[in-house]
C-alpha atoms as a PDB file:
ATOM      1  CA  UNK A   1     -29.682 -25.339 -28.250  1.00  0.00           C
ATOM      2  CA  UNK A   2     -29.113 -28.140 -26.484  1.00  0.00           C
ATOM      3  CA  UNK A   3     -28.186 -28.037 -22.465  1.00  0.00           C
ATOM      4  CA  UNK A   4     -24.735 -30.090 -23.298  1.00  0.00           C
ATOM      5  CA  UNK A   5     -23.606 -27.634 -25.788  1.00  0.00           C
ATOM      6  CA  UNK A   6     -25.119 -24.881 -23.858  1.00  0.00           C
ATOM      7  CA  UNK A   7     -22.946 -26.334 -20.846  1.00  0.00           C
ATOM      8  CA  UNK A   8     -19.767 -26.883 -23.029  1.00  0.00           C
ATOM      9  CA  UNK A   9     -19.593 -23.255 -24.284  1.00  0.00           C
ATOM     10  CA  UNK A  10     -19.963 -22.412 -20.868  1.00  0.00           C
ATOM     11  CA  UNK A  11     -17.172 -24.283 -19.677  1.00  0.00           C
ATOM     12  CA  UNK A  12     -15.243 -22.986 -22.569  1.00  0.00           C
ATOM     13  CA  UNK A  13     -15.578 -19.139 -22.008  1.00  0.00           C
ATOM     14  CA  UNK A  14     -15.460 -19.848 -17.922  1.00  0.00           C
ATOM     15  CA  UNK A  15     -12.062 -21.413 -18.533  1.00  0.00           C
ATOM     16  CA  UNK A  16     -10.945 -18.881 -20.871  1.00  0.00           C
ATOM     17  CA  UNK A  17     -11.463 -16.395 -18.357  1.00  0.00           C
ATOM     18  CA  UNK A  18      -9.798 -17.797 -15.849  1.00  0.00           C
ATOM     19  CA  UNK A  19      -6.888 -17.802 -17.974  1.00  0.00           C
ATOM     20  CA  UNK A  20      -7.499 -14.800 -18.548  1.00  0.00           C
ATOM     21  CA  UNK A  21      -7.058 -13.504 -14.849  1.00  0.00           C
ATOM     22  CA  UNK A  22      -3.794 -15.109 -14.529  1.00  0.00           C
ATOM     23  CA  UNK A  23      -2.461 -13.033 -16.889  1.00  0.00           C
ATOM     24  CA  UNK A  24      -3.911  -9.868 -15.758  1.00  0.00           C
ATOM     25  CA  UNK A  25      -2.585 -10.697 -12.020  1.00  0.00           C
ATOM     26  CA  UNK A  26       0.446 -10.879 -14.057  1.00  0.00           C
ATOM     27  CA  UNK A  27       0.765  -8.297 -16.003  1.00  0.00           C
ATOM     28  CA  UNK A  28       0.068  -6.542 -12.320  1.00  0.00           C
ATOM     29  CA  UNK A  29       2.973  -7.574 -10.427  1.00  0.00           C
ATOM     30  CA  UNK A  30       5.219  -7.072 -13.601  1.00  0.00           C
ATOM     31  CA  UNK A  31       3.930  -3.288 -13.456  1.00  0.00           C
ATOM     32  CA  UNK A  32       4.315  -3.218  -9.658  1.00  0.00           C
ATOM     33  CA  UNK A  33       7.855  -4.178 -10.053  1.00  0.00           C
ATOM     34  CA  UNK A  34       8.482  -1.834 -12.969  1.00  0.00           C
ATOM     35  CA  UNK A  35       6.609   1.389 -11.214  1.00  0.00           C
ATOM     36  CA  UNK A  36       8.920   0.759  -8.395  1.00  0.00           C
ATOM     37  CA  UNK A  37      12.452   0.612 -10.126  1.00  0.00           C
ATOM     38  CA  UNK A  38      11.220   3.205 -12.132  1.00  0.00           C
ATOM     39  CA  UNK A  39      10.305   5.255  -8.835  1.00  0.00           C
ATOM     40  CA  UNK A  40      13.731   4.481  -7.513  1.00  0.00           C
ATOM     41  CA  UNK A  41      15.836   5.162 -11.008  1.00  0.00           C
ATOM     42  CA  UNK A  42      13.897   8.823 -10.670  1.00  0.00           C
ATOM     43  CA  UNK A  43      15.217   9.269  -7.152  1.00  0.00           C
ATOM     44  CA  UNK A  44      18.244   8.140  -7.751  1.00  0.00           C
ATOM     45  CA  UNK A  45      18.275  10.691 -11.126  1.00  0.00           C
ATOM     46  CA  UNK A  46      16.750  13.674  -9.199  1.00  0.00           C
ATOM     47  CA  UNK A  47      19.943  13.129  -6.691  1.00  0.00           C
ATOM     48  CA  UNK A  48      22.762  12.698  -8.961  1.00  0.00           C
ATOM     49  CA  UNK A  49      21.492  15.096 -11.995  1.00  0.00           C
ATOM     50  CA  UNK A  50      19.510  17.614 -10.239  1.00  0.00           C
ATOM     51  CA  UNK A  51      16.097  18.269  -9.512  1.00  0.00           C
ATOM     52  CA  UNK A  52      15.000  19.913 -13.361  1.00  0.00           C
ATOM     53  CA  UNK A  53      16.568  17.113 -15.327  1.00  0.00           C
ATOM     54  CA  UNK A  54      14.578  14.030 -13.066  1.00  0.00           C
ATOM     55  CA  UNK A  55      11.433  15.619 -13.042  1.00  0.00           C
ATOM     56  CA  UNK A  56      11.607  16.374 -16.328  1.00  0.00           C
ATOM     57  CA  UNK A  57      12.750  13.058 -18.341  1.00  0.00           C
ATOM     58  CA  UNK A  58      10.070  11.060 -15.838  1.00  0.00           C
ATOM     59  CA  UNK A  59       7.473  13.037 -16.864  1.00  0.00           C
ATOM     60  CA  UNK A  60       4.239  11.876 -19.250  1.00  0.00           C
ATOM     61  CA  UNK A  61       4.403  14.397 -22.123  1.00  0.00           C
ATOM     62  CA  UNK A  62       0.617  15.844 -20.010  1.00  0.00           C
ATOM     63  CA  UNK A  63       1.848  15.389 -16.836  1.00  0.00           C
ATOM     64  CA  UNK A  64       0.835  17.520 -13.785  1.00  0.00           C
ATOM     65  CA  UNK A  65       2.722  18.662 -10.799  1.00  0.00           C
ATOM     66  CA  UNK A  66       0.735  20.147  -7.872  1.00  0.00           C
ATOM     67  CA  UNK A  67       3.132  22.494  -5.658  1.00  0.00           C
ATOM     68  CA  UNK A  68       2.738  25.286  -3.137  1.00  0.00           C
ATOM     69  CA  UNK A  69      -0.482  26.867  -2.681  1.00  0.00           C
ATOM     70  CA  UNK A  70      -1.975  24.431  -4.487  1.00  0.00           C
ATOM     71  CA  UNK A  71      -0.640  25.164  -7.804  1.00  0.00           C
ATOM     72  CA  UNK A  72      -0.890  23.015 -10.975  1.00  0.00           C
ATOM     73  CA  UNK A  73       1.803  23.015 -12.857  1.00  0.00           C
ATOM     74  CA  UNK A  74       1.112  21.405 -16.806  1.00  0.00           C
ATOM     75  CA  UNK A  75       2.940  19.358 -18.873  1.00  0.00           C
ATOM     76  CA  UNK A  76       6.798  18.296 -19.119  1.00  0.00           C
ATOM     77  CA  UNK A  77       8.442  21.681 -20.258  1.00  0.00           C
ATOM     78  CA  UNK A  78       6.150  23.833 -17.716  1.00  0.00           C
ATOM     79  CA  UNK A  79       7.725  21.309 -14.848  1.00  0.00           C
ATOM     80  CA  UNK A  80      11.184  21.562 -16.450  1.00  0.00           C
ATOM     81  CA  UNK A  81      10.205  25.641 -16.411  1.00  0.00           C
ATOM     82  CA  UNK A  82       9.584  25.122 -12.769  1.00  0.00           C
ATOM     83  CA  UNK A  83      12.751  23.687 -11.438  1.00  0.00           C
ATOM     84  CA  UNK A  84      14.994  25.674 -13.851  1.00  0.00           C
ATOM     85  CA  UNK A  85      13.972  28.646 -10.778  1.00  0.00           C
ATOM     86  CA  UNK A  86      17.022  29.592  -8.857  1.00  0.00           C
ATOM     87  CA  UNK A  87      15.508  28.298  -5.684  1.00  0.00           C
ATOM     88  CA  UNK A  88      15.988  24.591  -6.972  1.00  0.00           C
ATOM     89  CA  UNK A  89      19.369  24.969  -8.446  1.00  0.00           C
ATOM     90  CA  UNK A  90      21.080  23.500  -4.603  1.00  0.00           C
ATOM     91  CA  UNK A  91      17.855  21.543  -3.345  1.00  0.00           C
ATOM     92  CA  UNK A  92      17.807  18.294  -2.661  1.00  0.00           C
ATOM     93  CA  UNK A  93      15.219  16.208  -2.102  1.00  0.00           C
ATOM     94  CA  UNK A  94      14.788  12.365  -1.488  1.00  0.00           C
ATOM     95  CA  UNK A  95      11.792   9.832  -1.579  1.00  0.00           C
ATOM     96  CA  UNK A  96      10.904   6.266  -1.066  1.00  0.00           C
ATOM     97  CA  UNK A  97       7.444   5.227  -1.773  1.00  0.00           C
ATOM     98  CA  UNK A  98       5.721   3.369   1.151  1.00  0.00           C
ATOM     99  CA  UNK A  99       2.735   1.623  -0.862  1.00  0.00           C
ATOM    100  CA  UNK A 100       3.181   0.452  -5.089  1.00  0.00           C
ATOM    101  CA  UNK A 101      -0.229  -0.803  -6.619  1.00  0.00           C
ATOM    102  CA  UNK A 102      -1.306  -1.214 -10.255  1.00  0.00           C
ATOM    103  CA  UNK A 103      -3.975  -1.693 -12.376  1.00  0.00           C
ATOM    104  CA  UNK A 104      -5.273  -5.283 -13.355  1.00  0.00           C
ATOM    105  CA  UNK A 105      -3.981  -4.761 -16.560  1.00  0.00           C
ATOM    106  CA  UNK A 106      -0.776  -3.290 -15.607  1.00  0.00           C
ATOM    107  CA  UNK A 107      -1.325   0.282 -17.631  1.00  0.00           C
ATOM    108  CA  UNK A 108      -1.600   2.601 -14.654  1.00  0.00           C
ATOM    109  CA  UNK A 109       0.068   2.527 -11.063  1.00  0.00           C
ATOM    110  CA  UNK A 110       0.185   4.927  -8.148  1.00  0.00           C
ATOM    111  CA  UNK A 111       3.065   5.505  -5.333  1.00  0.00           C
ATOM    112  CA  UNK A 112       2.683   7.152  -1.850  1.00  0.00           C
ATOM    113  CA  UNK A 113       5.459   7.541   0.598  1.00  0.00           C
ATOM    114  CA  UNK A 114       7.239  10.090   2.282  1.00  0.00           C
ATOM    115  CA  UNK A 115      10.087  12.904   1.375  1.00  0.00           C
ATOM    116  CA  UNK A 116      12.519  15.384   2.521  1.00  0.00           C
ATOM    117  CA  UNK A 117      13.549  18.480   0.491  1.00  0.00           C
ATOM    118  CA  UNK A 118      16.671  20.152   1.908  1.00  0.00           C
ATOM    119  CA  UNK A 119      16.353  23.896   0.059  1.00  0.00           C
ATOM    120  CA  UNK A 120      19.521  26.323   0.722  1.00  0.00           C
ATOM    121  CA  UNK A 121      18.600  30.024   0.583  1.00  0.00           C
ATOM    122  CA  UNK A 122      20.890  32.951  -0.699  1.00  0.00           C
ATOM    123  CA  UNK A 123      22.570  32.864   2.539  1.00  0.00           C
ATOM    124  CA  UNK A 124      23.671  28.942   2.985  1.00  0.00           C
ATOM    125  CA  UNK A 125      20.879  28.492   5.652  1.00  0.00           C
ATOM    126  CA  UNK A 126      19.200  25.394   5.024  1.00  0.00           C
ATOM    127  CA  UNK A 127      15.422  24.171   5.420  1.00  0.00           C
ATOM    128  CA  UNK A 128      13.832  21.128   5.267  1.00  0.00           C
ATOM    129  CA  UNK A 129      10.401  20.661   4.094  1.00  0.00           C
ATOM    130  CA  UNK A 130       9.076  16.553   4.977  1.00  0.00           C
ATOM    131  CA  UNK A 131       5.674  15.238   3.693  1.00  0.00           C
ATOM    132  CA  UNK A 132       3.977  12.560   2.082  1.00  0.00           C
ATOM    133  CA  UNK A 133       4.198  12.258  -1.702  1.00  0.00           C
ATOM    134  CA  UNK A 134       0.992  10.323  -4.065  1.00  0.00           C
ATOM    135  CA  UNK A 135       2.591   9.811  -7.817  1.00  0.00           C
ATOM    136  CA  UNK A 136       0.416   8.625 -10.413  1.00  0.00           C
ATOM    137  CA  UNK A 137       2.284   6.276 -12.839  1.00  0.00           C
ATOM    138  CA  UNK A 138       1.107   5.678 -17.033  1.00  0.00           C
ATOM    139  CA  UNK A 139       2.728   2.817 -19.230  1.00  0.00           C
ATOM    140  CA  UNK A 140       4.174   4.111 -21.882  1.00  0.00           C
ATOM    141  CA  UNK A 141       3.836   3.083 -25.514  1.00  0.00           C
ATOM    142  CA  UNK A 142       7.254   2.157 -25.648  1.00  0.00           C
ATOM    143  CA  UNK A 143       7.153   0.229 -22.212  1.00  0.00           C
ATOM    144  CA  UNK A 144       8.681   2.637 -20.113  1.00  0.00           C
ATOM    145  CA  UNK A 145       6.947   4.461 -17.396  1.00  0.00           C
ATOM    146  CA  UNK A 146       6.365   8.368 -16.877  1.00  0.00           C
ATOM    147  CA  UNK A 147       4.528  10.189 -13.761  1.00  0.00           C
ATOM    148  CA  UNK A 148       0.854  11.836 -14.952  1.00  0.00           C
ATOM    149  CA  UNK A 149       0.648  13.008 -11.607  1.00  0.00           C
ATOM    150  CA  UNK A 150       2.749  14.190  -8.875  1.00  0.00           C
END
């Protein structure tokens, strides 16, 4: 092969990879954006629906919730389970992430912030329980996006 040609096919796949960044750097702030309205439409859901119902419809179908104790809890109806308890049924709790990031490709993201849950007991006494939140985010086939991890 000649050096020319050898050069010109490497000019050819060096420019098609740069193009080829572009559009990944793309596709990453379009998933940035879109991890954080969808962090802020599950807020805004978990406030006005309850608790159950938001952590529920954002869920991946194998999502996993760890909770007190350091217990897993698996998949969307075993978080639904979860929140259906009594304990949730007048809790409220708020978040805001801090940090948004995504993959090159724009498939996966991640959150971290801080919240507040605000948990009545059988008396009316309230508690509040503050920490720092990490949600893992997945594209979804159908372009919407669902925690995997929270």
């Amino acid at each position: 092969m000649k050096w020319t040609t050898l050069l010109s096919l490497l000019a050819v796949l060096l420019a098609a990879c740069s193009g080829n960044n572009t559009n990944i750097t793309d596709a990453r702030k379009t998933a940035i954006e879109a991890i954080k309205k969808a962090e802020s439409d599950f807020a805004k859901m978990a406030a006005e629906k309850g608790v159950a119902e938001a952590f529920y419809f954002y869920a991946d179908s194998n999502a996993v919730i760890k909770r007190e104790n350091d217990s897993l809890v698996h998949g969307r109806d075993g978080i639904r389970n979860y929140y259906s308890d009594p304990h949730y049924a007048s809790a409220k709790v708020s978040w805001s992430p801090d940090f948004t990031d995504a993959s090159a490709n724009g498939d996966f993201g991640y959150t971290y912030g801080r919240y507040s849950w605000v948990i009545q007991d059988s008396a009316g006494k309230s508690t509040e329980y503050k920490g720092v939140f990490h949600t893992v985010w997945k594209k979804q086939a159908d372009g919407n996006w669902k925690y995997v991890w929270d």
